[in-house]
C-alpha atoms as a PDB file:
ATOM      1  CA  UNK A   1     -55.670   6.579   1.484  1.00  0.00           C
ATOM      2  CA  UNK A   2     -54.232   3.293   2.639  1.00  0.00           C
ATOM      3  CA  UNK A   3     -52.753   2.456  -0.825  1.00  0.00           C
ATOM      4  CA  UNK A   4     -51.257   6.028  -0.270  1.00  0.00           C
ATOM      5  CA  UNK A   5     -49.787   5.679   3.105  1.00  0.00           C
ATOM      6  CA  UNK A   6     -48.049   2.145   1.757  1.00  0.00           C
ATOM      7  CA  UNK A   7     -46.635   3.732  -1.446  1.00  0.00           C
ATOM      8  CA  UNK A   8     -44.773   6.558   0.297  1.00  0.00           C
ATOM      9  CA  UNK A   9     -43.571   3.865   3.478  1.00  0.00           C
ATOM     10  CA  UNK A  10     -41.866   1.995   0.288  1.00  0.00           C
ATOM     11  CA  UNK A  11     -40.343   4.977  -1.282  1.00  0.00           C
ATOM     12  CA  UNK A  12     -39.376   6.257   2.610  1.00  0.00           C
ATOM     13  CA  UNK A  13     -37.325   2.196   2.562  1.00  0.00           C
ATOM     14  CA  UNK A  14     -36.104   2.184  -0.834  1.00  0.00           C
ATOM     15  CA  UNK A  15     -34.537   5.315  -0.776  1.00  0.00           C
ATOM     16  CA  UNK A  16     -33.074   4.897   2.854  1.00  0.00           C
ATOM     17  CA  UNK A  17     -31.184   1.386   1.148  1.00  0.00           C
ATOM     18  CA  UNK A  18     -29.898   3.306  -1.146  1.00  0.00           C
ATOM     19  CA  UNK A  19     -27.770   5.878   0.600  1.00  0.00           C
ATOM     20  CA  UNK A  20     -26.116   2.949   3.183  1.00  0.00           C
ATOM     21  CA  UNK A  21     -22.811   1.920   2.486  1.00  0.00           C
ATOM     22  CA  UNK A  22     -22.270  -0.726  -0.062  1.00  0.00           C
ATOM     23  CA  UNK A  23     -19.263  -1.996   0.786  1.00  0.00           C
ATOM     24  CA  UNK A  24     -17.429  -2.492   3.898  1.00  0.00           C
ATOM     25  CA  UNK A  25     -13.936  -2.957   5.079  1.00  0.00           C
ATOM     26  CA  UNK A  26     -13.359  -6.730   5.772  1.00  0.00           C
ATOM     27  CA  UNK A  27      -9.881  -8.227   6.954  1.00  0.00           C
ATOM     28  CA  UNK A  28      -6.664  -8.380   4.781  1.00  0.00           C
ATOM     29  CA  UNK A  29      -3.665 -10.208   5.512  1.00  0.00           C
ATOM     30  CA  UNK A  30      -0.338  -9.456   3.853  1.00  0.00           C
ATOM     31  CA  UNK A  31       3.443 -11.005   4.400  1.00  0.00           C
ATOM     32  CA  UNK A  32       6.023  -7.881   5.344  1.00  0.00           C
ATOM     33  CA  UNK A  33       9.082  -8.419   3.183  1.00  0.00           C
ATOM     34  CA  UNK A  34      10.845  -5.366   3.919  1.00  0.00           C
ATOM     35  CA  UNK A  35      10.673  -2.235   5.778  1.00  0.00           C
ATOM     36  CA  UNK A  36      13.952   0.041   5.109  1.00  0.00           C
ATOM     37  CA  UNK A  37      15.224   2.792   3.302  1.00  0.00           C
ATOM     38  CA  UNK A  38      16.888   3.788  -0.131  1.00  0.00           C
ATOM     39  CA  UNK A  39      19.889   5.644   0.175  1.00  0.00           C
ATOM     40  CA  UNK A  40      21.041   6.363  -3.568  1.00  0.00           C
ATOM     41  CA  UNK A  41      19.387  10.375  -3.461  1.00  0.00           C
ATOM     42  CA  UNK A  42      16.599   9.628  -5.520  1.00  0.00           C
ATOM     43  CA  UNK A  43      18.871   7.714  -8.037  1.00  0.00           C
ATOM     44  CA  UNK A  44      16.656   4.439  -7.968  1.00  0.00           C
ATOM     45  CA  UNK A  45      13.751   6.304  -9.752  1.00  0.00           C
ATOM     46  CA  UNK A  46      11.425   5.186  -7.814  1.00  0.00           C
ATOM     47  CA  UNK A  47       8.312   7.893  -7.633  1.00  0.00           C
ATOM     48  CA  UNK A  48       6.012   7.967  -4.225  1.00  0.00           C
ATOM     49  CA  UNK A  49       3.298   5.576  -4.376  1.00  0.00           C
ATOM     50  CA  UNK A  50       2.234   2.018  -4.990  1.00  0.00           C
ATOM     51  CA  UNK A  51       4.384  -0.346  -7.551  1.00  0.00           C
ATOM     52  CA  UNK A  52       2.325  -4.028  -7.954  1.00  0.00           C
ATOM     53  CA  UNK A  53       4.613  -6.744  -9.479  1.00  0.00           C
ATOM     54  CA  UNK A  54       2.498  -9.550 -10.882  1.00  0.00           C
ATOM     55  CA  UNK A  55       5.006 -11.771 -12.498  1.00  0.00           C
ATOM     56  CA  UNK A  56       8.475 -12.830 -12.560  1.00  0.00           C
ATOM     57  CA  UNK A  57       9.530 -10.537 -15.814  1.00  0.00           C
ATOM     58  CA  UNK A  58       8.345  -7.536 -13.404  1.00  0.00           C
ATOM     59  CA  UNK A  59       9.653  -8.493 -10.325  1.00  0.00           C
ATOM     60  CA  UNK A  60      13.568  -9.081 -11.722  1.00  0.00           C
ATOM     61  CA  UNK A  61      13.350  -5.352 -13.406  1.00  0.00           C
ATOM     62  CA  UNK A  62      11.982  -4.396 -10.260  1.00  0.00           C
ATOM     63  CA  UNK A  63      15.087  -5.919  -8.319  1.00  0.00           C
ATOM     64  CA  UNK A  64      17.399  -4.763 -11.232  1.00  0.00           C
ATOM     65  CA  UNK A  65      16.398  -0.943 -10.321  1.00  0.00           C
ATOM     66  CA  UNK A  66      16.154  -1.432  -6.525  1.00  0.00           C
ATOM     67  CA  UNK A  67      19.720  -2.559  -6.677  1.00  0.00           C
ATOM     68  CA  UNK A  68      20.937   0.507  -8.471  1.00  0.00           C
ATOM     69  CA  UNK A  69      22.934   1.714  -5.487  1.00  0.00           C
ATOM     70  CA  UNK A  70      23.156  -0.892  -2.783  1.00  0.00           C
ATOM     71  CA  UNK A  71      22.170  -4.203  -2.914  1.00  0.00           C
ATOM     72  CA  UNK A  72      18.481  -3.211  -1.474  1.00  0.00           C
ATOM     73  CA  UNK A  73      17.242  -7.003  -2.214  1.00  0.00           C
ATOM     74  CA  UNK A  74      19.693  -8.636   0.204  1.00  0.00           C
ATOM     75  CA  UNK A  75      17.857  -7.201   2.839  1.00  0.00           C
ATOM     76  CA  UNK A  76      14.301  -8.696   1.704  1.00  0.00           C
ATOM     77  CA  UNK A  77      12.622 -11.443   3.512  1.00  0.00           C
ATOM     78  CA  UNK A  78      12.102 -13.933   0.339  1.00  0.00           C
ATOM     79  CA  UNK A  79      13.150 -16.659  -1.375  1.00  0.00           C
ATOM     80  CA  UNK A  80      10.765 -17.158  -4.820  1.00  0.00           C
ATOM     81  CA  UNK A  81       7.585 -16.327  -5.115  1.00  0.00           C
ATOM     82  CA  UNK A  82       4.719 -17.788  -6.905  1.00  0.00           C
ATOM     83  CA  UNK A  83       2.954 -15.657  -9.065  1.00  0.00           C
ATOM     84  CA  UNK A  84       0.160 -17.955 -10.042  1.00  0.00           C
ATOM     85  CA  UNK A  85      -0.825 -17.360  -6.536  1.00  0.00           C
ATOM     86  CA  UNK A  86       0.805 -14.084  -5.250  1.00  0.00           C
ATOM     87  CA  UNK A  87       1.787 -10.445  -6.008  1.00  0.00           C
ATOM     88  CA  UNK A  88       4.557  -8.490  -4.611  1.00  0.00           C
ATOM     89  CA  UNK A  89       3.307  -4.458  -3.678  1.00  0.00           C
ATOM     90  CA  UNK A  90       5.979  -1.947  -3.156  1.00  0.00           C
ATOM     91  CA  UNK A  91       5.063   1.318  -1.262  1.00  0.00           C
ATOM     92  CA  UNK A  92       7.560   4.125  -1.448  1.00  0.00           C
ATOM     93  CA  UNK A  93       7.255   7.725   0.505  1.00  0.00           C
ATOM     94  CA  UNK A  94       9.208  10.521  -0.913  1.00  0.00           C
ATOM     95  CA  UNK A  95      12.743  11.168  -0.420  1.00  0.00           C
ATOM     96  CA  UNK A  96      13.574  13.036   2.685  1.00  0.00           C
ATOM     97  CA  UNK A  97      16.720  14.247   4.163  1.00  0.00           C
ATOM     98  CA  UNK A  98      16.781  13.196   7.275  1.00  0.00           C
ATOM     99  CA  UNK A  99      17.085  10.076   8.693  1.00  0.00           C
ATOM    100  CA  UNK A 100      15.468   7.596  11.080  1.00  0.00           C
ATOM    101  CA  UNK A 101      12.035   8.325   9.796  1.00  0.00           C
ATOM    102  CA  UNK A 102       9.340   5.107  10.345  1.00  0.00           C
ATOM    103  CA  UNK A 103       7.318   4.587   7.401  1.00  0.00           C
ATOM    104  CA  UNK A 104       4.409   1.760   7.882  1.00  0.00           C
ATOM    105  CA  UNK A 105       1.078   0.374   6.992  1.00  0.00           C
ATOM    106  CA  UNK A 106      -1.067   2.053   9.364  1.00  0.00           C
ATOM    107  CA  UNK A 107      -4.081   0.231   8.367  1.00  0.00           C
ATOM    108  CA  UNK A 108      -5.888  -1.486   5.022  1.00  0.00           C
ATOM    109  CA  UNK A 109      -8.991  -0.553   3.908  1.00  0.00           C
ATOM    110  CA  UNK A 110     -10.452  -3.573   1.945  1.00  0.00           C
ATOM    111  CA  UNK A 111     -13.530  -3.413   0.366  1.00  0.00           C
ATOM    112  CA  UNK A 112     -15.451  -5.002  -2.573  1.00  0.00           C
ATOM    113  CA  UNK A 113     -13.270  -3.309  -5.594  1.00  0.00           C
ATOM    114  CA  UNK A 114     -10.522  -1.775  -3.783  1.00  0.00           C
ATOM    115  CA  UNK A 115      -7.413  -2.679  -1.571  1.00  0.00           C
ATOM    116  CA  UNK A 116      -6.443   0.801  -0.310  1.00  0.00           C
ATOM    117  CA  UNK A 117      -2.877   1.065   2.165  1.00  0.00           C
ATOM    118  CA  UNK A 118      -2.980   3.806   4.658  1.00  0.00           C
ATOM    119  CA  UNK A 119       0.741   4.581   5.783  1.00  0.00           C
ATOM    120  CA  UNK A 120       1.922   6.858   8.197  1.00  0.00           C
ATOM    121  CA  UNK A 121       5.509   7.871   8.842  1.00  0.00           C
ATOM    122  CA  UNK A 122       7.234   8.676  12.223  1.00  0.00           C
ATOM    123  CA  UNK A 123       9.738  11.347  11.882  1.00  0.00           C
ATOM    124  CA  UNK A 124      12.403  11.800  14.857  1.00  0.00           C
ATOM    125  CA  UNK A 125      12.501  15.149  16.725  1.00  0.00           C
ATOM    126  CA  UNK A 126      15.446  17.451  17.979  1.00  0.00           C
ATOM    127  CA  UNK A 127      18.878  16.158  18.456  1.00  0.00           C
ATOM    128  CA  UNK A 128      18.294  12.196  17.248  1.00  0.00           C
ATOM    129  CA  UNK A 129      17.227  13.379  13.840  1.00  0.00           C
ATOM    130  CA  UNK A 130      20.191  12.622  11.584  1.00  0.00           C
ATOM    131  CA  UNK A 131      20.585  15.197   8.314  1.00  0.00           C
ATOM    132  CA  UNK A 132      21.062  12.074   5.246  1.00  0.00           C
ATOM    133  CA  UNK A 133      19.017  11.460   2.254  1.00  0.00           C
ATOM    134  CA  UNK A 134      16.810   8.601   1.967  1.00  0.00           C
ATOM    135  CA  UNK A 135      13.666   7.092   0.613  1.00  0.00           C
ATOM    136  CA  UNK A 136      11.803   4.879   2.764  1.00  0.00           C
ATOM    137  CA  UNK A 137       9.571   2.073   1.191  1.00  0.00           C
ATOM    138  CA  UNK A 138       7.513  -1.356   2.472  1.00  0.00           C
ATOM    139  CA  UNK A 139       7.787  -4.206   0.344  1.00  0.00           C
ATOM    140  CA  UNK A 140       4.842  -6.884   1.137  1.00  0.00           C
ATOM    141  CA  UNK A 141       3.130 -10.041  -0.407  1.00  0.00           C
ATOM    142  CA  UNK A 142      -0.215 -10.648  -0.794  1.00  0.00           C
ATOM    143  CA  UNK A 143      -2.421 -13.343  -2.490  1.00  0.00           C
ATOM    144  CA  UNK A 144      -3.429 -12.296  -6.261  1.00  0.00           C
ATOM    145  CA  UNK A 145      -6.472 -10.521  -7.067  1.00  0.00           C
ATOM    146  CA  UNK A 146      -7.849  -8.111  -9.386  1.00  0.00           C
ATOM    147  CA  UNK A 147      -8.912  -5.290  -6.950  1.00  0.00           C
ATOM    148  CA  UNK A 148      -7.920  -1.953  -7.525  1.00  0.00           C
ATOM    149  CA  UNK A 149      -5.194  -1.040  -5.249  1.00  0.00           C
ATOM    150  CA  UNK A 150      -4.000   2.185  -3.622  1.00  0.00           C
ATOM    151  CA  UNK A 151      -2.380   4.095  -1.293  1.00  0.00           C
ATOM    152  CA  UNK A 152      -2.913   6.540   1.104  1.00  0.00           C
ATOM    153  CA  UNK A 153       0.146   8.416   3.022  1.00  0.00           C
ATOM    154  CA  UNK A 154      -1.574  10.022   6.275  1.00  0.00           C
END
């Protein structure tokens, strides 16, 4: 009976491990580059979501097609970056027509295999809403690594 009671107060532990959370959220810094808007009407081509430049062939197509209408990269907080050692992440919203709206990184979620971006947006109310076409998008830097990465618009 003993041998019993031991055997099922093992099973009761191993199975309560099991369902805790593996991972957990741990800090993650990042260097803001840019927080603005497109104003071409969609003609960039840039889709909503996450763009990750990992070396300098990506990042001067990715400047090539930012500056499709305006000259979007004169605005960016940069000089060169290193690659060895960093990426560049771009985070676009959709295009909206109206203007004003504040699109951030809310929070980061950063856990064992995955580097998730929450972003929120702030859109202006009543008579300080202004009716133009635009795409907001952050541009930040972050040191290299080869965790998934995501975003999550809330």
């Amino acid at each position: 009976m003993k041998h019993l009671i031991i055997l099922a107060s093992i099973v009761l532990f191993a199975s309560c491990k099991s369902h805790q959370k593996v991972s957990k959220n741990e800090p993650f810094a990042y260097q803001l580059l840019a927080q603005s808007t497109l104003h071409g009407n969609g003609a960039e081509g840039f889709k909503p979501g996450l763009y990750k430049i990992t070396d300098e062939r990506q990042w001067q197509e990715f400047l090539k097609k930012i500056n499709t209408v305006n000259n979007e990269s004169a605005k960016f907080k940069l000089d060169h970056v290193d690659f060895d050692k960093y990426m560049i992440v771009a985070i676009f919203d959709r295009v909206l027509h109206q203007g004003g709206t504040k699109f951030y990184i809310k929070s980061v979620e950063n856990t064992k295999d995955t580097v998730k971006f929450i972003t929120s947006h702030e859109v202006p109310q009543g008579q300080f809403a202004i009716q133009v076409i635009n795409q907001p998008y952050i541009l930040i830097k972050i040191k290299k690594t080869d965790k998934a990465l995501a975003v999550s618009n809330e």
